[in-house]
Protein backbone atom coordinates (compact mmCIF):
# COMPACT_ATOMS: atom_id res chain seq x y z
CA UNK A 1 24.07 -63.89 21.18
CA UNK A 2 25.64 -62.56 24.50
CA UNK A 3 27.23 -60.05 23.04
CA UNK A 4 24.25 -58.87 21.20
CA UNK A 5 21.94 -58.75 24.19
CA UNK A 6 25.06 -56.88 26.27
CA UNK A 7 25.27 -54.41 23.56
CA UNK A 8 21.68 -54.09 23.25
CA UNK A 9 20.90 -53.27 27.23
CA UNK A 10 24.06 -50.92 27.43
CA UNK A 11 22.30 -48.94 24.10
CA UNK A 12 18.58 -48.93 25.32
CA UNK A 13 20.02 -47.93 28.71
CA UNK A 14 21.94 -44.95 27.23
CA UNK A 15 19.05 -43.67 25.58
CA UNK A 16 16.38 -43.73 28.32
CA UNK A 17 19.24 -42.60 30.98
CA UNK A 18 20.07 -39.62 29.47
CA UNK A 19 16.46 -39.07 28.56
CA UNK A 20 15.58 -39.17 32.49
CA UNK A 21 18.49 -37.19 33.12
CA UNK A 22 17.05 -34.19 31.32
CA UNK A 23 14.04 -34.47 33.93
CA UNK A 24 15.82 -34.55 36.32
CA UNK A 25 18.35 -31.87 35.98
CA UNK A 26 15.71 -29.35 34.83
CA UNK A 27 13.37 -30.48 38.31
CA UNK A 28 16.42 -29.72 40.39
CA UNK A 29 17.63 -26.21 38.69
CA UNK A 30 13.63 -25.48 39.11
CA UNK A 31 13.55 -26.20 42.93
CA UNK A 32 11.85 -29.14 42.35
CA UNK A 33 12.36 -32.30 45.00
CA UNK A 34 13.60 -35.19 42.91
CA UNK A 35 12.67 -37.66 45.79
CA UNK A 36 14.97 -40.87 43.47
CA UNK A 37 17.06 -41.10 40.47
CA UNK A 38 17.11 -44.77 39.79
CA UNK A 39 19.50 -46.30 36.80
CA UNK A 40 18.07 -49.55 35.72
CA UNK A 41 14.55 -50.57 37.06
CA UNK A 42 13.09 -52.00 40.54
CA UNK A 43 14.09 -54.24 42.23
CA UNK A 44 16.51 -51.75 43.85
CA UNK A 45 20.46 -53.29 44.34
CA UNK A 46 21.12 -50.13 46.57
CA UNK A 47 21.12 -46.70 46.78
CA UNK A 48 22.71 -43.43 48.16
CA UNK A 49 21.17 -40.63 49.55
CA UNK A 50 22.52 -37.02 48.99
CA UNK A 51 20.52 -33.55 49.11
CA UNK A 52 17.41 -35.19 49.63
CA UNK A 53 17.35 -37.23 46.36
CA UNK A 54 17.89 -41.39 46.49
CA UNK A 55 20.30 -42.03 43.81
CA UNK A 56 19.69 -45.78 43.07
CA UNK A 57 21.48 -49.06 41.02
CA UNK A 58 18.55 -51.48 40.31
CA UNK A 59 18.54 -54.94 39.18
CA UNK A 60 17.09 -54.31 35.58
CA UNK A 61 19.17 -52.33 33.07
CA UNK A 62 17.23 -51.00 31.25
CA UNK A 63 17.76 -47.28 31.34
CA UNK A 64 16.07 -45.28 34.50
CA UNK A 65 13.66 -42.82 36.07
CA UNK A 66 13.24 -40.00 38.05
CA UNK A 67 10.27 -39.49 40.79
CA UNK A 68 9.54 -35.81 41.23
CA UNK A 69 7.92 -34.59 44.07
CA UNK A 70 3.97 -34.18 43.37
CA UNK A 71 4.05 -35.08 39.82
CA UNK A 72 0.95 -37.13 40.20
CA UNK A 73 -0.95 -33.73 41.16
CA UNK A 74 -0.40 -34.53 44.75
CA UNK A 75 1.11 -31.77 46.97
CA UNK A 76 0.66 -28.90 45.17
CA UNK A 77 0.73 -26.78 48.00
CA UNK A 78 4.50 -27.38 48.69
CA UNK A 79 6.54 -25.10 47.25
CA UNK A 80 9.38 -27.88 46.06
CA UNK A 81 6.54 -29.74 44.59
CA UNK A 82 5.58 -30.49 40.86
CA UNK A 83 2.87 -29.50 40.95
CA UNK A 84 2.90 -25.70 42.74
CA UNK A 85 5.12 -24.71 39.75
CA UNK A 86 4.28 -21.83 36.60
CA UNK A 87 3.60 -23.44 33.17
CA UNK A 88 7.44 -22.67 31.80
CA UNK A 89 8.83 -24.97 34.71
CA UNK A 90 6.91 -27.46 33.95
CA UNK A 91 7.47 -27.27 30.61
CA UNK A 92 10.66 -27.73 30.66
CA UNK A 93 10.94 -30.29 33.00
CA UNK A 94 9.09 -32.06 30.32
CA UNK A 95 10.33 -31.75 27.63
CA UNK A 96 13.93 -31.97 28.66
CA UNK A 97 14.25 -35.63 28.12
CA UNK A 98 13.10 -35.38 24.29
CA UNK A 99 15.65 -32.79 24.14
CA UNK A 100 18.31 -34.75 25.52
CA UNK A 101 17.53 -37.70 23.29
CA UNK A 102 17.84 -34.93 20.44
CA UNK A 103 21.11 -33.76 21.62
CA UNK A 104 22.49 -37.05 22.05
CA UNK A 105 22.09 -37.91 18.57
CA UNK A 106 23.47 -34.88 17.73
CA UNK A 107 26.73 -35.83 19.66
CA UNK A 108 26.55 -39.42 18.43
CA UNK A 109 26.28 -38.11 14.73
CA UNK A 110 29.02 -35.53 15.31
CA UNK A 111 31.54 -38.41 16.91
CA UNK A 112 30.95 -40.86 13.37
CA UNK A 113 31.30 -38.00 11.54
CA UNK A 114 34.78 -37.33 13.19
CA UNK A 115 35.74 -41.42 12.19
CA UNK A 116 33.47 -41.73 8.98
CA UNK A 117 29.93 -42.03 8.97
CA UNK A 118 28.35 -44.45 6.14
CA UNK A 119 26.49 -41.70 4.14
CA UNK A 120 24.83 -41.00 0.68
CA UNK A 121 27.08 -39.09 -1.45
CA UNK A 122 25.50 -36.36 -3.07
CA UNK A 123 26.07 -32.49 -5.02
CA UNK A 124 25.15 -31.34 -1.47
CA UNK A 125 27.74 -32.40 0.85
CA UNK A 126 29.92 -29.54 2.34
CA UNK A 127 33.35 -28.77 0.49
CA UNK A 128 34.96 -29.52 3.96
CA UNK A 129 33.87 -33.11 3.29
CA UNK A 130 35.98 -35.93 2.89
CA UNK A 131 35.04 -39.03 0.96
CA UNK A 132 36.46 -42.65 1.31
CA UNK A 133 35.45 -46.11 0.12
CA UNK A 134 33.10 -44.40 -2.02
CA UNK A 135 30.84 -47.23 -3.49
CA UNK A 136 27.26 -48.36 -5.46
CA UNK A 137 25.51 -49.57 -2.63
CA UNK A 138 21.13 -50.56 -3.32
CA UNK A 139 18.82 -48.56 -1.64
CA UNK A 140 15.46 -50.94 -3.26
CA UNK A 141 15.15 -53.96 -4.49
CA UNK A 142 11.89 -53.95 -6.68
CA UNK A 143 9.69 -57.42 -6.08
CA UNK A 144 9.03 -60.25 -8.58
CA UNK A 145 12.31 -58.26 -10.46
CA UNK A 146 15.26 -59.92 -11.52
CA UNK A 147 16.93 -58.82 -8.85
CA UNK A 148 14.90 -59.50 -6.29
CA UNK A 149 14.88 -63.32 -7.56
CA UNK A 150 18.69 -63.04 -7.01
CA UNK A 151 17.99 -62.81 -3.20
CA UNK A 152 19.29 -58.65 -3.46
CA UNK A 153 18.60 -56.95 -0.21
CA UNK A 154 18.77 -53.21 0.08
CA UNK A 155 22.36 -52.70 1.79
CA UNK A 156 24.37 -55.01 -0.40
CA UNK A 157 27.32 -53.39 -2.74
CA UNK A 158 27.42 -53.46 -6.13
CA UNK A 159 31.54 -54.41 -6.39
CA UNK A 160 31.82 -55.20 -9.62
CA UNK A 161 29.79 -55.01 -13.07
CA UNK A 162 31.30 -57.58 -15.56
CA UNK A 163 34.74 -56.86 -13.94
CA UNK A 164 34.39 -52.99 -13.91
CA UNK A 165 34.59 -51.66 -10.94
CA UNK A 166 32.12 -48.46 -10.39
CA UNK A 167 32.01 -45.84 -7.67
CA UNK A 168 29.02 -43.25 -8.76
CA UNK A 169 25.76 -45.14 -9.24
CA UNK A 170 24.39 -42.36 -12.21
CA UNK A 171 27.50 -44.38 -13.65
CA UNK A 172 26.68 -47.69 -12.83
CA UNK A 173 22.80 -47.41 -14.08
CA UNK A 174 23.80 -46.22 -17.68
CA UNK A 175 25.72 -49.36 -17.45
CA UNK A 176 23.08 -51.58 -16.62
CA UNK A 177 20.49 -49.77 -19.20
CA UNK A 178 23.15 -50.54 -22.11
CA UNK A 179 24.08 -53.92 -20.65
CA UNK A 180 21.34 -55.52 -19.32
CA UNK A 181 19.46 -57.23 -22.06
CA UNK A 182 23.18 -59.47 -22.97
CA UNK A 183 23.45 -60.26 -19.11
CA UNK A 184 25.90 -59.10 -16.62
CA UNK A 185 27.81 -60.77 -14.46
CA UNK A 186 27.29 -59.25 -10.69
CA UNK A 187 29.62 -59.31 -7.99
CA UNK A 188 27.73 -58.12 -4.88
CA UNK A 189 28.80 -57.60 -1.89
CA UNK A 190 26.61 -58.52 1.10
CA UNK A 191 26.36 -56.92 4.64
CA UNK A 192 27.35 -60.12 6.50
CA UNK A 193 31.11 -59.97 4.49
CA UNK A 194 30.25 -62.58 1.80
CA UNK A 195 30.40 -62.22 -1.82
CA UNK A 196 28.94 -63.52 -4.16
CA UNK A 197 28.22 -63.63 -8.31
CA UNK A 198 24.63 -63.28 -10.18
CA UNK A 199 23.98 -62.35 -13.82
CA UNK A 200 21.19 -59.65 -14.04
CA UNK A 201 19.21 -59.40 -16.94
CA UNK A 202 17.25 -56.46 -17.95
CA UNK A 203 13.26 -57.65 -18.37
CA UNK A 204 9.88 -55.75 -18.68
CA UNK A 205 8.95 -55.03 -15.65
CA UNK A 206 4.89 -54.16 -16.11
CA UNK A 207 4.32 -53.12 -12.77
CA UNK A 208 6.34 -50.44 -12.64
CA UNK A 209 6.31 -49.44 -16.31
CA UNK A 210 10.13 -50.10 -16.39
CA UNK A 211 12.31 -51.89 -18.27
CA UNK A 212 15.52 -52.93 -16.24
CA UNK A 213 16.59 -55.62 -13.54
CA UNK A 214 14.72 -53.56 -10.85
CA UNK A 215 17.35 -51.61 -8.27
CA UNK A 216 17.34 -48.49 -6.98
CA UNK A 217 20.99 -47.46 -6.47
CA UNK A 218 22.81 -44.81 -4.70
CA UNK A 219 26.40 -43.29 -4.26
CA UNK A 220 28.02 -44.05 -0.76
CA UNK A 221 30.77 -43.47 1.51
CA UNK A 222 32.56 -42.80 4.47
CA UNK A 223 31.98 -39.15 5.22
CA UNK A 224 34.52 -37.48 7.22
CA UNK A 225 34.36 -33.99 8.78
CA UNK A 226 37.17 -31.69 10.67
CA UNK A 227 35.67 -31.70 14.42
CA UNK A 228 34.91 -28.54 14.47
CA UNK A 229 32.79 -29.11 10.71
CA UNK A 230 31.60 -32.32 12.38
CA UNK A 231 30.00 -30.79 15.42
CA UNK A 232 27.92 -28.75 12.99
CA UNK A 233 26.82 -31.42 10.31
CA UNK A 234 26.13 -33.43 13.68
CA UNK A 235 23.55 -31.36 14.57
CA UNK A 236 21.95 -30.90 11.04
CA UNK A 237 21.74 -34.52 10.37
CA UNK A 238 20.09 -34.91 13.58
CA UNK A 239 17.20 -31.72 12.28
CA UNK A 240 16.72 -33.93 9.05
CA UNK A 241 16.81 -37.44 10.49
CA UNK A 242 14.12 -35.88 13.53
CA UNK A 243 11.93 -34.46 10.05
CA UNK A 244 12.42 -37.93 8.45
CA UNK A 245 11.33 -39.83 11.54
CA UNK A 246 8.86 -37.35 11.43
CA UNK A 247 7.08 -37.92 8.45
CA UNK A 248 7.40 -41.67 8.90
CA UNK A 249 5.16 -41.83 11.89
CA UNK A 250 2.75 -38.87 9.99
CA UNK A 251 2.57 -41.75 7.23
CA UNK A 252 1.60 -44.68 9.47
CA UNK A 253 -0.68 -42.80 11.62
CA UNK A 254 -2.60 -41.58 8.28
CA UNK A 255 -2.47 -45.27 6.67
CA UNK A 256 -3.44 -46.79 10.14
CA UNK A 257 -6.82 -43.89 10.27
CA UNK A 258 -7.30 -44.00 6.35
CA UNK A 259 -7.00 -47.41 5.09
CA UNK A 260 -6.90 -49.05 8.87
CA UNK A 261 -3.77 -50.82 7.41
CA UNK A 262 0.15 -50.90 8.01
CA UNK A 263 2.80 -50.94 5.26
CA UNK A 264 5.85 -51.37 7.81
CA UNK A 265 6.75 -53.31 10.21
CA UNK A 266 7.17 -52.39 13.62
CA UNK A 267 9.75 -54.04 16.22
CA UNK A 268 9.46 -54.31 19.64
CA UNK A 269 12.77 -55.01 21.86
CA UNK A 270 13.25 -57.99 20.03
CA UNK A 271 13.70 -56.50 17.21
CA UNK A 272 15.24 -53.72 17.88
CA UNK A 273 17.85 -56.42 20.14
CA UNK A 274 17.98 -58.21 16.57
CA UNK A 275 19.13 -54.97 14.60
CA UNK A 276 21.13 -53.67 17.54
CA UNK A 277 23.42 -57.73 16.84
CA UNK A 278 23.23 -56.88 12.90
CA UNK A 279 24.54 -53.35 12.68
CA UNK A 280 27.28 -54.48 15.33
CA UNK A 281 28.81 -56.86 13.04
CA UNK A 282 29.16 -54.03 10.76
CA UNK A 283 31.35 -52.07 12.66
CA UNK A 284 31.78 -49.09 15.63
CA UNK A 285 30.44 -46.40 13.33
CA UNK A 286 27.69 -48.41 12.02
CA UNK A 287 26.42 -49.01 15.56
CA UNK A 288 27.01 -45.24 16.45
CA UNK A 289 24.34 -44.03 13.78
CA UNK A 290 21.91 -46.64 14.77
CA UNK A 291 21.85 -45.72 18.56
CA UNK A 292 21.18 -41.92 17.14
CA UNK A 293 18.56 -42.40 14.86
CA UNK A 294 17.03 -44.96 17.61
CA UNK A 295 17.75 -42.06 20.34
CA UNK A 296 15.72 -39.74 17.89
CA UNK A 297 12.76 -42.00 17.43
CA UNK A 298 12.87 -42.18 21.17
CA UNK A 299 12.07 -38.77 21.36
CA UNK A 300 9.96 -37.99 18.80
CA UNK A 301 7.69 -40.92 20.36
CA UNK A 302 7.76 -39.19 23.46
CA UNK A 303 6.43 -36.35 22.10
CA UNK A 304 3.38 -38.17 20.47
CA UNK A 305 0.11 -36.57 22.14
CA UNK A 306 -0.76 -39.65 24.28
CA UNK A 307 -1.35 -40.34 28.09
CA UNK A 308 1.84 -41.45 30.00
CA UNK A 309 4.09 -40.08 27.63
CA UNK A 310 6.19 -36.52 27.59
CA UNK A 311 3.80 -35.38 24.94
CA UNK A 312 0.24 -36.50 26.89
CA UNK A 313 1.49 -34.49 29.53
CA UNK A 314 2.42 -31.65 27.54
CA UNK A 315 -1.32 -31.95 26.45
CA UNK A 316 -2.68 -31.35 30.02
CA UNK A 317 -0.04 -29.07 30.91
CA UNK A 318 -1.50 -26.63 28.10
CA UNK A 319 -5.10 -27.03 29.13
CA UNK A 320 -4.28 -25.83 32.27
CA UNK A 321 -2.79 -22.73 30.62
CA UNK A 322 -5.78 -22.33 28.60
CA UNK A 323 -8.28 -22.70 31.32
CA UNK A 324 -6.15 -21.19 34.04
CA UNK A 325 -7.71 -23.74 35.90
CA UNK A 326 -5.23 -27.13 37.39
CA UNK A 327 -6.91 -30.69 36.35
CA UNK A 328 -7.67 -33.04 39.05
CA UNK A 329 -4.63 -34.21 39.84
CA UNK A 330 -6.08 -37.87 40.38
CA UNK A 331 -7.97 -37.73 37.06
CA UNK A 332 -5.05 -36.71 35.40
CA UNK A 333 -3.12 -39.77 37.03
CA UNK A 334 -5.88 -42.50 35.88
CA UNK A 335 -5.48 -41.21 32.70
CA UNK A 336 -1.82 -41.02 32.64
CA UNK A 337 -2.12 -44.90 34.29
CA UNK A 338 -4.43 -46.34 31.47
CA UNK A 339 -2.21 -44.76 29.24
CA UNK A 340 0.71 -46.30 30.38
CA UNK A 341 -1.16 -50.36 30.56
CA UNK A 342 -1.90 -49.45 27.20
CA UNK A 343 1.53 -48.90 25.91
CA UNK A 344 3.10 -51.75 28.28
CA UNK A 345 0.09 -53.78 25.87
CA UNK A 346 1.44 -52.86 22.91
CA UNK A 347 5.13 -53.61 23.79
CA UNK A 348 4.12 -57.33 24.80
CA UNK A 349 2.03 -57.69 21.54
CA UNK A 350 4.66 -56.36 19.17
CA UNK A 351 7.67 -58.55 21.13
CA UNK A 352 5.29 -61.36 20.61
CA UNK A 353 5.11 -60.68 17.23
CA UNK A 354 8.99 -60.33 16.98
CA UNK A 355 9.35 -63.62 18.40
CA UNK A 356 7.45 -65.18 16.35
CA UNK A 357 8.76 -63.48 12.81
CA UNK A 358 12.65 -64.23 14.72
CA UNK A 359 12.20 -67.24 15.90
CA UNK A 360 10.36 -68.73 12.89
């Protein structure tokens, strides 16, 4: 449990650090004041001063923040201020942490991809790939299906099918389909390094209009790249994963307006604390691809268009372009304010919620 909560602070904290540290290196190559650089969160440990900017070690670790001179609106008639800059300053004082968060992925894909990054094998890989421990690994488990009544869980490994051994899963289903109404014998292979033997037997399966044991399989491996290969396919993993995460949020925001309802479930730092102790058990590389896809949902939620976030402010920043006329600067801040209670609302509700689903 200590271990998981050490891991889990020293991941969150990566991931909002270098997400402040955009802001603040893009305020400081502007000629903006950055008036404190904090790692961790108030109250303050202690802090050194240097070029005008407190650089401080506070008591909570959870990542940082940067205060910039008049970002609140106030001051705008200093020249080092916030708020007396041009629209592509600000921009990009704003949207550096997103980008950051982007590029850190991008770095933390490229580094597994170096060692072997746990990956779907497909016709598309580049020839510079290379593939070990190639395996059948389930991707779904269909419910009320044979195998769900086996206790299957998406992530377990298909090791063995009556004592064959298969490696492509377009294999392993033609198996099952010509198998499955005698019975197989199952050796599966769970995430937590147990094994363990089922027979699977092919039945109707009426909602789906199937007939089969009910799992969706897939080819996996460790995929390897040459660094200089690796560097590249680091970065386009990141561009799908971001279009992934993407579309997942698109989908929950259109169920939660549409139907008012929520097909997934949503984890707070509980969770995410949970997962973070889960994937570690699986190994370095495992936990390496879970901080970047968590660094990319950090950023793409920072771009959502909503007060106290990167992308509410990125909202007000354009209608002040469009108006060529600067909000109230105190308006803007209420807003900004409400927004953040809001959010800090949400957190405690969903972390209640974890506990309760955890702990129960």
């Amino acid at each position: 449990m200590l271990l998981t909560i050490l891991l889990f602070i020293v991941i969150l904290s990566l991931l909002v650090f270098v997400h402040e540290f955009g802001h603040f290196f893009i305020a400081k190559k502007s000629g903006m004041k950055v008036e404190e650089f904090g790692f961790g969160f108030p109250p303050r440990l202690f802090a050194i001063k240097k070029n005008g900017t407190d650089y401080s070690v506070n008591w909570i670790p959870l990542g940082g923040f940067v205060r910039i001179k008049g970002e609140a609106g106030e001051n705008r008639e200093d020249p080092d201020s916030f708020g007396s800059q041009g629209f592509w300053a600000k921009f990009g004082v704003l949207i550096a942490g997103v980008t950051m968060n982007f590029a850190l992925a991008a770095v933390l894909f490229a580094i597994g991809f170096m060692i072997g990054l746990p990956t779907i094998v497909s016709d598309h890989l580049p020839e510079s790939a290379t593939i070990e421990q190639q395996s059948v690994q389930i991707m779904t488990v269909l419910e009320s299906s044979p195998a769900s009544e086996a206790g299957l869980e998406p992530g377990d490994v298909i090791a063995s099918l009556d004592d064959q051994v298969f490696t492509e899963a377009e294999v392993a289903r033609a198996y099952i389909a010509d198998n499955g109404d005698e019975g197989i014998k199952t050796l599966i292979y769970h995430m937590d390094d147990t094994y363990e033997t089922i027979t699977l037997t092919s039945v109707e399966l009426e909602e789906a209009g199937i007939y089969g044991v009910g799992l969706g399989l897939v080819t996996t491996g460790l995929i390897s790249f040459a660094p200089h290969h690796a560097v590249v396919q680091g970065a386009w993993t990141t561009v799908l994963m971001t279009w992934e995460v993407c579309k997942a949020f698109g989908g929950l925001v259109r169920d939660m307006v549409v139907s008012q309802e929520v097909d997934v479930n949503l984890s707070g730092p509980v969770g995410i604390a949970v997962m973070t102790g889960e994937v570690a058990q699986m190994g370095f590389v495992y936990l390496l691809q879970f901080a970047a896809i968590l660094s990319i949902n950090l950023g793409v939620i920072n771009l959502f268009p909503f007060p106290a976030l990167d992308g509410g402010r990125i909202i007000f920043l354009f209608i002040e372009k469009l108006t060529r006329k600067q909000l109230n600067g105190r308006v803007e801040a209420v807003i900004h304010n409400i927004g953040f209670i809001v959010l800090m609302a949400l957190i405690v509700l969903v972390t209640y919620r974890d506990i309760v689903n955890f702990g129960g």
